[in-house]
Every structure is written in structure tokens, then in C-alpha cells.
PDB file of N, CA and C in Angstrom:
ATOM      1  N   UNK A   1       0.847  -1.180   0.000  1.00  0.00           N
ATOM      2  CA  UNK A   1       0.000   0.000   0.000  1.00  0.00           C
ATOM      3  C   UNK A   1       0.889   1.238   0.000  1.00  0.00           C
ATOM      4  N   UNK A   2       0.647   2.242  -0.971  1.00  0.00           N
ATOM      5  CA  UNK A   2       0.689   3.317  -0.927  1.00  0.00           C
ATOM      6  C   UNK A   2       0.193   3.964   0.450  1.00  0.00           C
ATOM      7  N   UNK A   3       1.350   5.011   1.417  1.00  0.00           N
ATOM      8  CA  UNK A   3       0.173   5.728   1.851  1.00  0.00           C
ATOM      9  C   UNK A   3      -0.228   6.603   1.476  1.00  0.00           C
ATOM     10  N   UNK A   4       0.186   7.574   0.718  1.00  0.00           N
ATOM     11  CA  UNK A   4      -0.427   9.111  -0.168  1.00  0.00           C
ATOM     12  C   UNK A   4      -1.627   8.287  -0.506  1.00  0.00           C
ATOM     13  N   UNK A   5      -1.413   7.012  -1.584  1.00  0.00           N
ATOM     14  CA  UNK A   5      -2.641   6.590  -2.311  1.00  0.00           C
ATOM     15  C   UNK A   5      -3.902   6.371  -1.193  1.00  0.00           C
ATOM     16  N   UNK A   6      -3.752   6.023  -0.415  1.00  0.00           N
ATOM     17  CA  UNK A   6      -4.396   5.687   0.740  1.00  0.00           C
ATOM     18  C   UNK A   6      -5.623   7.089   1.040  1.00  0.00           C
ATOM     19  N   UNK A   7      -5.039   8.290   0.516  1.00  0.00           N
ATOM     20  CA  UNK A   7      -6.129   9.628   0.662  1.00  0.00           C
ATOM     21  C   UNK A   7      -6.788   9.505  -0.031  1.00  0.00           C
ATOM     22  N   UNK A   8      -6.792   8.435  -1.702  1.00  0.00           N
ATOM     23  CA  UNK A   8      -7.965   9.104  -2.744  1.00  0.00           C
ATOM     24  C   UNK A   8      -9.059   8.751  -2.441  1.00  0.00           C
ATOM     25  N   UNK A   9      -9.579   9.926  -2.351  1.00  0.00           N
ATOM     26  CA  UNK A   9     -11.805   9.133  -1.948  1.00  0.00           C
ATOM     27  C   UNK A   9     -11.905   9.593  -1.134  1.00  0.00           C
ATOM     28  N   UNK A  10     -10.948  10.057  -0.102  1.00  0.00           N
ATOM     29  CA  UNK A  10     -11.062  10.846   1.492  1.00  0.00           C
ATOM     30  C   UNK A  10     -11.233  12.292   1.398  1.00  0.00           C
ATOM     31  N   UNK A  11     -12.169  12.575   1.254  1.00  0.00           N
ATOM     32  CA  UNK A  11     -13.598  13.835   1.118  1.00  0.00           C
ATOM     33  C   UNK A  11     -13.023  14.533   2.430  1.00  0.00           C
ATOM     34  N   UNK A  12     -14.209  13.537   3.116  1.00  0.00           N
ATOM     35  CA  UNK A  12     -14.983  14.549   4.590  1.00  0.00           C
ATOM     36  C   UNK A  12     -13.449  14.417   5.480  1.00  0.00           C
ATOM     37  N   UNK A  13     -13.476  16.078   6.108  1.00  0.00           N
ATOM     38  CA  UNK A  13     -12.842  16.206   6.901  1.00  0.00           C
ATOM     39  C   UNK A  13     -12.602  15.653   8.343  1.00  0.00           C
ATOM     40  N   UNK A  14     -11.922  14.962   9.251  1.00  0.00           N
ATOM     41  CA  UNK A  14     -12.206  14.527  10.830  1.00  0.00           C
ATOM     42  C   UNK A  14     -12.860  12.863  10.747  1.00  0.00           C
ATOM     43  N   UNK A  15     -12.958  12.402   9.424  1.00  0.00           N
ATOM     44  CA  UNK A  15     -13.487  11.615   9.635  1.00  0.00           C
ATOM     45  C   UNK A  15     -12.712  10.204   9.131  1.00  0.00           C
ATOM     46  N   UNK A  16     -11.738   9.559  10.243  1.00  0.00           N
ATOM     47  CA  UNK A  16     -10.933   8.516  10.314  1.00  0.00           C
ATOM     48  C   UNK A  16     -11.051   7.967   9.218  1.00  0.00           C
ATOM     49  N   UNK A  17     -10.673   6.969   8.139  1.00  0.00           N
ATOM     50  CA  UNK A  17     -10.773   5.947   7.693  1.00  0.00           C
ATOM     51  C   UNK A  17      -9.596   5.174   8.442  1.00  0.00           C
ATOM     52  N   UNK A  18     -10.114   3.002   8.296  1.00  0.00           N
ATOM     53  CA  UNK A  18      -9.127   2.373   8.919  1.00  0.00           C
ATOM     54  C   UNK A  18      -8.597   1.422   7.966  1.00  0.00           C
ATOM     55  N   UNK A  19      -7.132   1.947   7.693  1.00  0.00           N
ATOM     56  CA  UNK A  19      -7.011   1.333   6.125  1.00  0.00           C
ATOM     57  C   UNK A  19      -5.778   0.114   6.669  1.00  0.00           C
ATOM     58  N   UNK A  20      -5.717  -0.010   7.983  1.00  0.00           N
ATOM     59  CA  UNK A  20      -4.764  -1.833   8.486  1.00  0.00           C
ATOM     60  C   UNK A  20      -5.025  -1.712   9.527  1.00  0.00           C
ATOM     61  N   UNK A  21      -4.535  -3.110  10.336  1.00  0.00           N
ATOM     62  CA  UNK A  21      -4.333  -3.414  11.878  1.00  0.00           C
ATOM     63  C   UNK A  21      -3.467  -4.077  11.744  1.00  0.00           C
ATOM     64  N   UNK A  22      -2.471  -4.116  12.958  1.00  0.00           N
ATOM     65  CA  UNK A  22      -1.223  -4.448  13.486  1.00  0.00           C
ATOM     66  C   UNK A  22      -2.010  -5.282  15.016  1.00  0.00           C
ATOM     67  N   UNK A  23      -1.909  -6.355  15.082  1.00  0.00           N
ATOM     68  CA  UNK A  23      -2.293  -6.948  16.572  1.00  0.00           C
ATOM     69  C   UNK A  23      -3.844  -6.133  16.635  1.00  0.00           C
ATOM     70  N   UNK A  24      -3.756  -5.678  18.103  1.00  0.00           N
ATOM     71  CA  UNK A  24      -4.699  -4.933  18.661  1.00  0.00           C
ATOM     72  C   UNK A  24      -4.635  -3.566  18.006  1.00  0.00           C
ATOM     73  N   UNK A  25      -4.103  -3.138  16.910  1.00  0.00           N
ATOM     74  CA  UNK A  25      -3.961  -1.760  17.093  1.00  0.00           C
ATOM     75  C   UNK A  25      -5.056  -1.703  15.204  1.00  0.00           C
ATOM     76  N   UNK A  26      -5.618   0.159  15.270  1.00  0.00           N
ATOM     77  CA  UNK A  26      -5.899   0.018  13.716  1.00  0.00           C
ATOM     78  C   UNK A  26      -4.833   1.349  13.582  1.00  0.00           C
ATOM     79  N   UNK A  27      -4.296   1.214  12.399  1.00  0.00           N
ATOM     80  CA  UNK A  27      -4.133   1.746  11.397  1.00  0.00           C
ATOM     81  C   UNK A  27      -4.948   3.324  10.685  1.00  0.00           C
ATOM     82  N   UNK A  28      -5.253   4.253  10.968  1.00  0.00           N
ATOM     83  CA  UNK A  28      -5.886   5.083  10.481  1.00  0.00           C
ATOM     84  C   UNK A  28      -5.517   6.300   9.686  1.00  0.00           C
ATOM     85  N   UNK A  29      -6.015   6.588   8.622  1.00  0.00           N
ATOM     86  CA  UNK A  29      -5.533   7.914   7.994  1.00  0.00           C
ATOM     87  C   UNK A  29      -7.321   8.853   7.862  1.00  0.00           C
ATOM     88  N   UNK A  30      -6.458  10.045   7.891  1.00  0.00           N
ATOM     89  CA  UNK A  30      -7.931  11.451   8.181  1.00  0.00           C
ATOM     90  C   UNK A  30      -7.098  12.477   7.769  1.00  0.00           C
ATOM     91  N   UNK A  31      -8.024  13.691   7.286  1.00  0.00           N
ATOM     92  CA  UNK A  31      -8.147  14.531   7.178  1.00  0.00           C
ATOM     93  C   UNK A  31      -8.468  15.628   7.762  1.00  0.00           C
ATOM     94  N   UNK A  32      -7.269  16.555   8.121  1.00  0.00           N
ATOM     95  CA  UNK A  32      -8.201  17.923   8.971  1.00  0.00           C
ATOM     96  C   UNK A  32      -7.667  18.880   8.727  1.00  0.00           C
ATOM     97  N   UNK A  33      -9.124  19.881   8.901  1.00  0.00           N
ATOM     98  CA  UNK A  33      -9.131  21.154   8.187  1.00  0.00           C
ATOM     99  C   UNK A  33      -9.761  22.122   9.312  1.00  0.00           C
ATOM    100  N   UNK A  34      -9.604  22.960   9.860  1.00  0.00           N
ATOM    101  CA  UNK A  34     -10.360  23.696  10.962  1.00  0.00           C
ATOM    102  C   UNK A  34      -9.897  23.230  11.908  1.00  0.00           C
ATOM    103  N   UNK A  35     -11.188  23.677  13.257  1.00  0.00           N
ATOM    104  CA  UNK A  35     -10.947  23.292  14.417  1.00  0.00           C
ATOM    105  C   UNK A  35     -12.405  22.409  14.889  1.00  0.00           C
ATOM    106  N   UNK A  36     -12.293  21.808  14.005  1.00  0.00           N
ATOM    107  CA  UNK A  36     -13.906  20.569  14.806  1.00  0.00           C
ATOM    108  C   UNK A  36     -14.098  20.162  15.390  1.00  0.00           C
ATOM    109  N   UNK A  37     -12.422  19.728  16.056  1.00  0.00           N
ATOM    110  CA  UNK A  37     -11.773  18.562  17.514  1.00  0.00           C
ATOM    111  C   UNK A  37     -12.603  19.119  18.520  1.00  0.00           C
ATOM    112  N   UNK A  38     -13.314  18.574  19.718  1.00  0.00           N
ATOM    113  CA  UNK A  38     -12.949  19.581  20.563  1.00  0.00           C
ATOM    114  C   UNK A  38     -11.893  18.525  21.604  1.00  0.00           C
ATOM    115  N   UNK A  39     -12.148  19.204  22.655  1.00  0.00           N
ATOM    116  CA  UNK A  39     -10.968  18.759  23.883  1.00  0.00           C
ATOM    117  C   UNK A  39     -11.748  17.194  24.266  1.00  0.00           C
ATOM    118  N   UNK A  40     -10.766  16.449  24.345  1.00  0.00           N
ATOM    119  CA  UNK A  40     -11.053  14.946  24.368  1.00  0.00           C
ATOM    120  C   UNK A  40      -9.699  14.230  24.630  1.00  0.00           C
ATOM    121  N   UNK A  41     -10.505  13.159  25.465  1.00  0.00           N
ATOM    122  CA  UNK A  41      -9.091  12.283  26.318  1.00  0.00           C
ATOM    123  C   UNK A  41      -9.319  10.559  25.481  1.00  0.00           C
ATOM    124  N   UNK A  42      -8.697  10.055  26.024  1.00  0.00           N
ATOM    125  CA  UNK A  42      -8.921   8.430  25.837  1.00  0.00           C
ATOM    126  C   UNK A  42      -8.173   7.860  27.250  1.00  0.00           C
ATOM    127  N   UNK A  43      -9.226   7.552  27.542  1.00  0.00           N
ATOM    128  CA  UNK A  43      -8.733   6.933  29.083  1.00  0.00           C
ATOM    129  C   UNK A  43      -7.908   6.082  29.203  1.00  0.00           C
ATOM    130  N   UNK A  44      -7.961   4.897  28.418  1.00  0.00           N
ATOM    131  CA  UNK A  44      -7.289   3.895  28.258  1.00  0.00           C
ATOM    132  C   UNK A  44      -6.276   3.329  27.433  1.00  0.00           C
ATOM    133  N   UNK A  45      -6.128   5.144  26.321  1.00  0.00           N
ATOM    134  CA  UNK A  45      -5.072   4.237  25.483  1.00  0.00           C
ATOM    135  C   UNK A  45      -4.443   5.318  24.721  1.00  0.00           C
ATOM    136  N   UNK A  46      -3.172   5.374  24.442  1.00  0.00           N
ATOM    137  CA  UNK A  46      -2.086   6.036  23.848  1.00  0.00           C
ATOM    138  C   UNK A  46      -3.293   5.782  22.573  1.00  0.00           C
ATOM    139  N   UNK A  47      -2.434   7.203  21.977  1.00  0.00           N
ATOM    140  CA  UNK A  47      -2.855   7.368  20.417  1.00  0.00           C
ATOM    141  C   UNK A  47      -1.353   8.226  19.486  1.00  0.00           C
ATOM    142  N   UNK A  48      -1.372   7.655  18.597  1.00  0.00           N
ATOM    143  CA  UNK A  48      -0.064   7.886  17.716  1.00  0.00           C
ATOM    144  C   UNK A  48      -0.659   8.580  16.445  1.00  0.00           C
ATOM    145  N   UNK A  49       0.265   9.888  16.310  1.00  0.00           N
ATOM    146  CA  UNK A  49      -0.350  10.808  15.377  1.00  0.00           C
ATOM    147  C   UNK A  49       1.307  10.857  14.771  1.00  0.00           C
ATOM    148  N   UNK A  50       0.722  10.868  13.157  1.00  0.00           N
ATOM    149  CA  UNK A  50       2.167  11.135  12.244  1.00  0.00           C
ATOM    150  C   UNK A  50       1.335  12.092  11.009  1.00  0.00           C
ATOM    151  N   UNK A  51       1.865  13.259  10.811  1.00  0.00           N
ATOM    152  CA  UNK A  51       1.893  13.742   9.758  1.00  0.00           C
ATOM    153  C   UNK A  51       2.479  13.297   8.499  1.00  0.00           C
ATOM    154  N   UNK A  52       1.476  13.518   7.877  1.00  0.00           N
ATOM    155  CA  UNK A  52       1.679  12.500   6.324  1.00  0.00           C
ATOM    156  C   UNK A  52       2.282  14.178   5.174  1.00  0.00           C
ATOM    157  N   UNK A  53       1.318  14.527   5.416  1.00  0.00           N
ATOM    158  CA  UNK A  53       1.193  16.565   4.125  1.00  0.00           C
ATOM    159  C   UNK A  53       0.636  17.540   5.074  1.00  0.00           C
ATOM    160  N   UNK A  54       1.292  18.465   5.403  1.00  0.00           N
ATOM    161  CA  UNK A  54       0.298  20.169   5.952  1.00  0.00           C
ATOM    162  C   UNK A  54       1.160  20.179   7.001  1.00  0.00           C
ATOM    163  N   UNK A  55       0.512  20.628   8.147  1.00  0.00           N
ATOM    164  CA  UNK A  55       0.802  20.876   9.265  1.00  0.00           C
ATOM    165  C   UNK A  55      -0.439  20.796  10.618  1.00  0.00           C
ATOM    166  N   UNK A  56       0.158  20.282  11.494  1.00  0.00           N
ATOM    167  CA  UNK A  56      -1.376  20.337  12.548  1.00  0.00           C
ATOM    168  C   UNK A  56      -0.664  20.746  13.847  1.00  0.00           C
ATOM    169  N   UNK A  57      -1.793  21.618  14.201  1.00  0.00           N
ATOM    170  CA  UNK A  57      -1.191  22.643  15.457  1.00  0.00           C
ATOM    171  C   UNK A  57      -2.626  21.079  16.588  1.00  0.00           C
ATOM    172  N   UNK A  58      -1.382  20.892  17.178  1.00  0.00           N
ATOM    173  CA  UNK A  58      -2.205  19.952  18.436  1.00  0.00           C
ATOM    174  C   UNK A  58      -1.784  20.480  20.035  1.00  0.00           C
ATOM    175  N   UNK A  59      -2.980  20.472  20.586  1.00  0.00           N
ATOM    176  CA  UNK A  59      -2.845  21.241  21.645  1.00  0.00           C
ATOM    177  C   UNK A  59      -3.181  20.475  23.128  1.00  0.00           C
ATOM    178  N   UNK A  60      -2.674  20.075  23.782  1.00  0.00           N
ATOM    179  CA  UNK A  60      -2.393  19.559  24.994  1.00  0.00           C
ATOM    180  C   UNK A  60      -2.541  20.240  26.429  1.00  0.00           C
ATOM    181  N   UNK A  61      -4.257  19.605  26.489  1.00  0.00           N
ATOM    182  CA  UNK A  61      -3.744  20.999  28.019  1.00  0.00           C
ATOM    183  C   UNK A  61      -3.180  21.025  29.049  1.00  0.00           C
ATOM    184  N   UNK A  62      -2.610  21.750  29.613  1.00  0.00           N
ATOM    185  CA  UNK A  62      -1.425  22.305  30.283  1.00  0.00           C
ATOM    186  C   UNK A  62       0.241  22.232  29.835  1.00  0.00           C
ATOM    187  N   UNK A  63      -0.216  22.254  29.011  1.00  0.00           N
ATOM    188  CA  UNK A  63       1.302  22.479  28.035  1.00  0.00           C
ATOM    189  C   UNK A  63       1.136  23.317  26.778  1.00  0.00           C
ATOM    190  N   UNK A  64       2.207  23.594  26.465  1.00  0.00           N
ATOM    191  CA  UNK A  64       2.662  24.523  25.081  1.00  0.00           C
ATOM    192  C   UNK A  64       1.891  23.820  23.695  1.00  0.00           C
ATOM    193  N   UNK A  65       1.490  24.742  22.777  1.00  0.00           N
ATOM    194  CA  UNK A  65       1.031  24.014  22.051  1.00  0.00           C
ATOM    195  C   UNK A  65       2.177  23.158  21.073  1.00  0.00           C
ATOM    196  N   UNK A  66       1.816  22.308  20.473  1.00  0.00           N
ATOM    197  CA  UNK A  66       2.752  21.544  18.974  1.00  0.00           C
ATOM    198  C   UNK A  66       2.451  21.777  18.004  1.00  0.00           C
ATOM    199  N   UNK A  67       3.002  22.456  17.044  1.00  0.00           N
ATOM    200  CA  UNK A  67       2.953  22.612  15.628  1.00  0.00           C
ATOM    201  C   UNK A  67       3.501  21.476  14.749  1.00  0.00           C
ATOM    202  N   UNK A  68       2.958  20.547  14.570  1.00  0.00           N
ATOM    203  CA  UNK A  68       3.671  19.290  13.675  1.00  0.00           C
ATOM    204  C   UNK A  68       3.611  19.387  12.536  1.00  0.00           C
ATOM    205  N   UNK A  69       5.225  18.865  11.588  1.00  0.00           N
ATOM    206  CA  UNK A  69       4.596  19.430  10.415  1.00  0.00           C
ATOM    207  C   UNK A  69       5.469  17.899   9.540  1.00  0.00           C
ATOM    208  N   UNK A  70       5.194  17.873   8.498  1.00  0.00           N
ATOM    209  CA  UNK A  70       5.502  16.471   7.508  1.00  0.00           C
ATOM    210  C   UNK A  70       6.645  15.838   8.230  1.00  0.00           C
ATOM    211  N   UNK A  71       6.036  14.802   8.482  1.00  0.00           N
ATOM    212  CA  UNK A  71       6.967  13.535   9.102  1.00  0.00           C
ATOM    213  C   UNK A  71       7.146  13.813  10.443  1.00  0.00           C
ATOM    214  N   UNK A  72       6.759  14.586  11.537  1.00  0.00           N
ATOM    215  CA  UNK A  72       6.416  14.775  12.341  1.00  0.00           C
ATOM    216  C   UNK A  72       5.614  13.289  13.121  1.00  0.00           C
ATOM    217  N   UNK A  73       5.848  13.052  14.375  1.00  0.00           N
ATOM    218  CA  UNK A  73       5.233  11.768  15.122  1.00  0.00           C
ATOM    219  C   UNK A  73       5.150  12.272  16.595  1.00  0.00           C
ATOM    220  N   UNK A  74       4.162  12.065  17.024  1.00  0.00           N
ATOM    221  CA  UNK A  74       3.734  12.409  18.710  1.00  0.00           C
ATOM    222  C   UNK A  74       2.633  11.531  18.982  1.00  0.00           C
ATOM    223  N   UNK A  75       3.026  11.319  20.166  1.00  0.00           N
ATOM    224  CA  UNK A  75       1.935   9.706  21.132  1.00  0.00           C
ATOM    225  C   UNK A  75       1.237  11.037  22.067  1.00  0.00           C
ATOM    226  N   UNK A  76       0.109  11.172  21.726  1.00  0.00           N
ATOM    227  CA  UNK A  76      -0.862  11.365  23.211  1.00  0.00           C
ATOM    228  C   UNK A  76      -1.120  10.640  24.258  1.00  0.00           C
ATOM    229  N   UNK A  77      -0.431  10.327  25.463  1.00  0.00           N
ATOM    230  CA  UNK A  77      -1.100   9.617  26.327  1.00  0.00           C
ATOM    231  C   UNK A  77      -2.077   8.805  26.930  1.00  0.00           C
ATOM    232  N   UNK A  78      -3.004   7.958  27.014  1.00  0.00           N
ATOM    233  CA  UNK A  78      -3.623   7.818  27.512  1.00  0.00           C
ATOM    234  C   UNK A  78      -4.304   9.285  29.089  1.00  0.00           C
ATOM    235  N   UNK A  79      -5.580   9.457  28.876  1.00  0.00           N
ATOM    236  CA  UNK A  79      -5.944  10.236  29.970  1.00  0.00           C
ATOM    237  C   UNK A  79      -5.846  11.490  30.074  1.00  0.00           C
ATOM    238  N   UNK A  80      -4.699  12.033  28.628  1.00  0.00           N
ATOM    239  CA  UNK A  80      -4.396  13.126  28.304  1.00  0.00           C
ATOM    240  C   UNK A  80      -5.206  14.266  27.268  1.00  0.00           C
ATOM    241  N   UNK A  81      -5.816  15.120  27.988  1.00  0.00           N
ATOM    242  CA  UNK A  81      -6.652  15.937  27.306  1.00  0.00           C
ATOM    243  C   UNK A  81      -6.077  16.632  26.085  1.00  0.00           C
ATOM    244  N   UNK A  82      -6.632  16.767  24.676  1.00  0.00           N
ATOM    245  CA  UNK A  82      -5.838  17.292  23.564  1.00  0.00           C
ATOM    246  C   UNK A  82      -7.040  17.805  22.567  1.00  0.00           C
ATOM    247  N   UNK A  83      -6.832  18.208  21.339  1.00  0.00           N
ATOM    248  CA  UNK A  83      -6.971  18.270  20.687  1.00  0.00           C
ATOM    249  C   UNK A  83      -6.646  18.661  19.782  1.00  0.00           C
ATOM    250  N   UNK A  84      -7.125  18.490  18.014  1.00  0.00           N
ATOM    251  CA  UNK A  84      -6.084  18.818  16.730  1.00  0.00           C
ATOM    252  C   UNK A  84      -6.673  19.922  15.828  1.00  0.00           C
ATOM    253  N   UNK A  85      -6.387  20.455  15.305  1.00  0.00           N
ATOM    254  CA  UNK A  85      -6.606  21.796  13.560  1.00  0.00           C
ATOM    255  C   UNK A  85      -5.691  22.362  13.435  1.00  0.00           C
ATOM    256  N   UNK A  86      -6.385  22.150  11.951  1.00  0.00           N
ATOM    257  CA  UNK A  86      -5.055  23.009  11.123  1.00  0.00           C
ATOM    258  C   UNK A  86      -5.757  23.840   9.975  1.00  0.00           C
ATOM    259  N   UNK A  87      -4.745  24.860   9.324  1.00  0.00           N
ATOM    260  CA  UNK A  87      -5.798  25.900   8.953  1.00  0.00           C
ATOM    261  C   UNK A  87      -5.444  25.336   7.120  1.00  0.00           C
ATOM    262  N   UNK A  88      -5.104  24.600   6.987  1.00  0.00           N
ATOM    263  CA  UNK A  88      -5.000  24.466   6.040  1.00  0.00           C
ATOM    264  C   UNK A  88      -5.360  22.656   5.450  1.00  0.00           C
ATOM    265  N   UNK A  89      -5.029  22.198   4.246  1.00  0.00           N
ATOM    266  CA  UNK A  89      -5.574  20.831   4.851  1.00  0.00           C
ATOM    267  C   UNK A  89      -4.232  19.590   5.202  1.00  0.00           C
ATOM    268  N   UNK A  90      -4.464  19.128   6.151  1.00  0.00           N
ATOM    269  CA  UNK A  90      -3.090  18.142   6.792  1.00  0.00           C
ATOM    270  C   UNK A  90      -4.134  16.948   6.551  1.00  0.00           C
ATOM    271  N   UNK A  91      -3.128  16.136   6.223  1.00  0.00           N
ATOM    272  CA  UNK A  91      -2.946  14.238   6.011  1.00  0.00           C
ATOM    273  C   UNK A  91      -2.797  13.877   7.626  1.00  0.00           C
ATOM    274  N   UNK A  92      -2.862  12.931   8.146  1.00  0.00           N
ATOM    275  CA  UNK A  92      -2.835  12.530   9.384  1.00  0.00           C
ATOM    276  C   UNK A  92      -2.827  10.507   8.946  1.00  0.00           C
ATOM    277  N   UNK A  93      -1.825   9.756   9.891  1.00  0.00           N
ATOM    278  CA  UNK A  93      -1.829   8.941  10.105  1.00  0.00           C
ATOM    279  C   UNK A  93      -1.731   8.910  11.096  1.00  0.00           C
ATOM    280  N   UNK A  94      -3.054   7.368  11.886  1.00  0.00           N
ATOM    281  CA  UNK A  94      -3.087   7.491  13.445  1.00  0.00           C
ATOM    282  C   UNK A  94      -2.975   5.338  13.781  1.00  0.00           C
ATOM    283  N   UNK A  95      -2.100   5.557  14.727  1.00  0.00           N
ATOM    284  CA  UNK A  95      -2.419   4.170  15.368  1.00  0.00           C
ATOM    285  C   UNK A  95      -2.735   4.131  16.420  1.00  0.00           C
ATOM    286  N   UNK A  96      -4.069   3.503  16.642  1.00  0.00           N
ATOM    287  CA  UNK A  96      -4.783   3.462  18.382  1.00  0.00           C
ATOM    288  C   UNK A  96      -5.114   2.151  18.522  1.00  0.00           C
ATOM    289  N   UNK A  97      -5.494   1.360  19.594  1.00  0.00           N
ATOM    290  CA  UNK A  97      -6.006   0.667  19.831  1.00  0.00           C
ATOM    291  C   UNK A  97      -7.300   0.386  19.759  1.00  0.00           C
ATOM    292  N   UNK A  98      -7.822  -1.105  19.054  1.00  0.00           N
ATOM    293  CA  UNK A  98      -9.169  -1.314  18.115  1.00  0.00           C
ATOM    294  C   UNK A  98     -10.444  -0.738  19.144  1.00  0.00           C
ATOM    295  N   UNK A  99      -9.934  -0.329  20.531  1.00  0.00           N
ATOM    296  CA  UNK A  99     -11.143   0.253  21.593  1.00  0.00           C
ATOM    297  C   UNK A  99     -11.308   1.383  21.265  1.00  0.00           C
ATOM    298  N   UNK A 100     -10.230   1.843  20.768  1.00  0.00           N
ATOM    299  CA  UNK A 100      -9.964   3.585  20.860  1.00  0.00           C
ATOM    300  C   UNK A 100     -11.250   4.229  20.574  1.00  0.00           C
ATOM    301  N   UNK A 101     -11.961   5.376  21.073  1.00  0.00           N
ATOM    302  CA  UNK A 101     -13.215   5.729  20.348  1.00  0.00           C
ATOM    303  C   UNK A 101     -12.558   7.318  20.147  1.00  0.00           C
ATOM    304  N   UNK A 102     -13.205   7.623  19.106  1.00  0.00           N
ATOM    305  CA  UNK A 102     -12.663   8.415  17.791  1.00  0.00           C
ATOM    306  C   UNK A 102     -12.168   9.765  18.823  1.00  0.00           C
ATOM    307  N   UNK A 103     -13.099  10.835  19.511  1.00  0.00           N
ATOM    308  CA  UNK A 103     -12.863  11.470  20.296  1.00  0.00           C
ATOM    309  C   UNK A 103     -13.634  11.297  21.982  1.00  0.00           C
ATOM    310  N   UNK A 104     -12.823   9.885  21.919  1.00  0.00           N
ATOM    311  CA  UNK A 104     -13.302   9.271  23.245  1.00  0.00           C
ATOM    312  C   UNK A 104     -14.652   9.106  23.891  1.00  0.00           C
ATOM    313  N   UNK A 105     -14.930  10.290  25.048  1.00  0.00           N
ATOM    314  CA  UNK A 105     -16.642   9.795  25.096  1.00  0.00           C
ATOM    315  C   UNK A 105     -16.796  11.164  24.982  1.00  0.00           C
ATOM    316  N   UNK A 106     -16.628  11.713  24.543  1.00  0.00           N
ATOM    317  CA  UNK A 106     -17.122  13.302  24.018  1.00  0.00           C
ATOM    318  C   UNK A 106     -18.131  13.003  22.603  1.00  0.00           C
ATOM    319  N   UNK A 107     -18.991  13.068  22.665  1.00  0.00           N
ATOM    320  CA  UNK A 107     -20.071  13.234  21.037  1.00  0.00           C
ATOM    321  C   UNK A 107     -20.147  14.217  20.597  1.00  0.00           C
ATOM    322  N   UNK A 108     -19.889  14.516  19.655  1.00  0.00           N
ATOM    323  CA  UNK A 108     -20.011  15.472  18.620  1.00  0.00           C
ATOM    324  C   UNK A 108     -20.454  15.480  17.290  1.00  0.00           C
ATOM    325  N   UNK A 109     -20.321  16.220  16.422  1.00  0.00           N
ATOM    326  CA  UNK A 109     -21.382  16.101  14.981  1.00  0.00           C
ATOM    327  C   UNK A 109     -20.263  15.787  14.268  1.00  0.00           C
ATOM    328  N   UNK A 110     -18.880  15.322  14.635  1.00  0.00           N
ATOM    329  CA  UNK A 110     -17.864  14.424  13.882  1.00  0.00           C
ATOM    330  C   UNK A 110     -17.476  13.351  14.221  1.00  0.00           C
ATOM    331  N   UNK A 111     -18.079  13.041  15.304  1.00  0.00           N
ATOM    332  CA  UNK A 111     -18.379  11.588  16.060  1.00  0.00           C
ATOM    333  C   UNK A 111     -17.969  10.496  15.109  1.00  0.00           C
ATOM    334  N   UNK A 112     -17.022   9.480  14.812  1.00  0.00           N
ATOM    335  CA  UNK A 112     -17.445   8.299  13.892  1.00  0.00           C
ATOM    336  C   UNK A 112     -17.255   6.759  14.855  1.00  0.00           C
ATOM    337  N   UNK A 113     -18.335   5.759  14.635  1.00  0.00           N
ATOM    338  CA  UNK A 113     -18.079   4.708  15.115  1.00  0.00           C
ATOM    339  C   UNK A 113     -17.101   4.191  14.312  1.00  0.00           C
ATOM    340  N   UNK A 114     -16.640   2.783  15.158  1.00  0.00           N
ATOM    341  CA  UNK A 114     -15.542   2.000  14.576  1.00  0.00           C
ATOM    342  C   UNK A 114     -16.147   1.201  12.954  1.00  0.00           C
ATOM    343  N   UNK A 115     -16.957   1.139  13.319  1.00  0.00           N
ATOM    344  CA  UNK A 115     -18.186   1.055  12.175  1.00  0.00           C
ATOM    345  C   UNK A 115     -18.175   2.034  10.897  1.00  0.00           C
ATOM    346  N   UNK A 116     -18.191   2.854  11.308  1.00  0.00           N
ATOM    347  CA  UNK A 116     -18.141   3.990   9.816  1.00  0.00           C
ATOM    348  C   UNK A 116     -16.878   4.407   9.897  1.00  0.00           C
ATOM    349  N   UNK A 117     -15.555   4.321  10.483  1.00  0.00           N
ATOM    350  CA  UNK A 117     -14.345   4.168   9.955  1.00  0.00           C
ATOM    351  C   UNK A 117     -13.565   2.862   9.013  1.00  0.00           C
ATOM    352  N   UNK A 118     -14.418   2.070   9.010  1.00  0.00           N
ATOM    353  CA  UNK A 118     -13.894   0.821   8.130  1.00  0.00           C
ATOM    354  C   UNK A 118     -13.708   1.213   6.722  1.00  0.00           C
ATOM    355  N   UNK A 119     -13.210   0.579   6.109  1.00  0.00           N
ATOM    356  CA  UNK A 119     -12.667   1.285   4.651  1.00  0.00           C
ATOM    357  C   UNK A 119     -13.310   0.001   3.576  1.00  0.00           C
TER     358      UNK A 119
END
């Protein structure tokens, strides 16, 4: 697999696709544009963010923000409050664990089940 190729067809912004799994873990690539995130944890599980194209300003609270930009890699913590946008449009590759829920238990109108991230 290509991963660039891995974007064609990927429209909607924030909204995961899960294009492998490794063990317990998926594989995810998304798109983001704005600020749609809001502040959201995952209790139980590290999440791995790699910039693929753009840049994404991710913000961690009580810390400085991160400006990540191509080829860029940062693990969010488990339990650790964050969130991601960028003003332009950024590629995102993510590996979480197959529990992971998209922006944890926060619902929002970018909400996706593990269900409508399948590819």
C-alpha cells in the first residue's frame, strides 16, 4: 500500500478511515481542516499521530502548544486531554487501539463509530 494513495476518496474532513491493523492496534488515515476537535481524552489508550502533508497545530492541556509538520510523530497519552486543527488541509496517520473511540466519550457532529471508519 501506498500511503499518499491511501487519501484518494477521502472527502470529509475529521473523519478517520481504517485502512490496516497491526495486533490490537488500527491503522488510520484522516483529514483535517479547521478546528472541529474539541478537547477529548482516551482513558485507556495512547494514540499515535504522524503527519503524512500540511501541518497540525495539536494542543495539549497544560502544556505549550505543537505545531507538527511532515513527518512529524507524537503519542498522546492515555488520559491526556488534547486536541487537533489546522488551517490548512493536513494528512494525518493514526495508530490506536481497536477500543480507541474516535474522540473518546465526548459526542459530537464528527463523532465516527468503529463502524463507519472501516474502509
Amino acid at each position: 500500500m501506498n500511503l499518499k494513495d491511501a487519501y484518494i476518496g477521502l472527502e470529509a474532513y475529521f473523519s478517520p478511515r481504517i485502512i490496516g491493523e497491526v495486533n490490537d492496534q488500527y491503522i488510520k488515515i484522516a483529514k483535517i481542516k479547521g478546528q472541529e476537535v474539541p478537547w477529548h481524552n482516551h482513558e485507556n489508550e495512547d494514540e499515535l499521530f504522524y503527519i503524512v502533508e500540511g501541518t497540525l497545530l495539536m494542543e495539549i492541556e497544560n502544556r505549550p502548544d505543537l505545531i507538527m509538520k511532515k513527518g512529524d510523530l507524537f503519542v498522546v497519552k492515555k488520559g491526556v486531554n488534547h486536541r487537533v486543527s489546522s488551517t490548512e488541509d493536513c494528512l494525518i496517520m493514526l495508530i490506536e487501539s481497536k477500543t480507541t473511540e474516535h474522540i473518546g466519550k465526548v459526542k459530537s457532529a464528527i463523532t465516527k463509530s468503529i463502524e463507519e471508519q472501516l474502509f
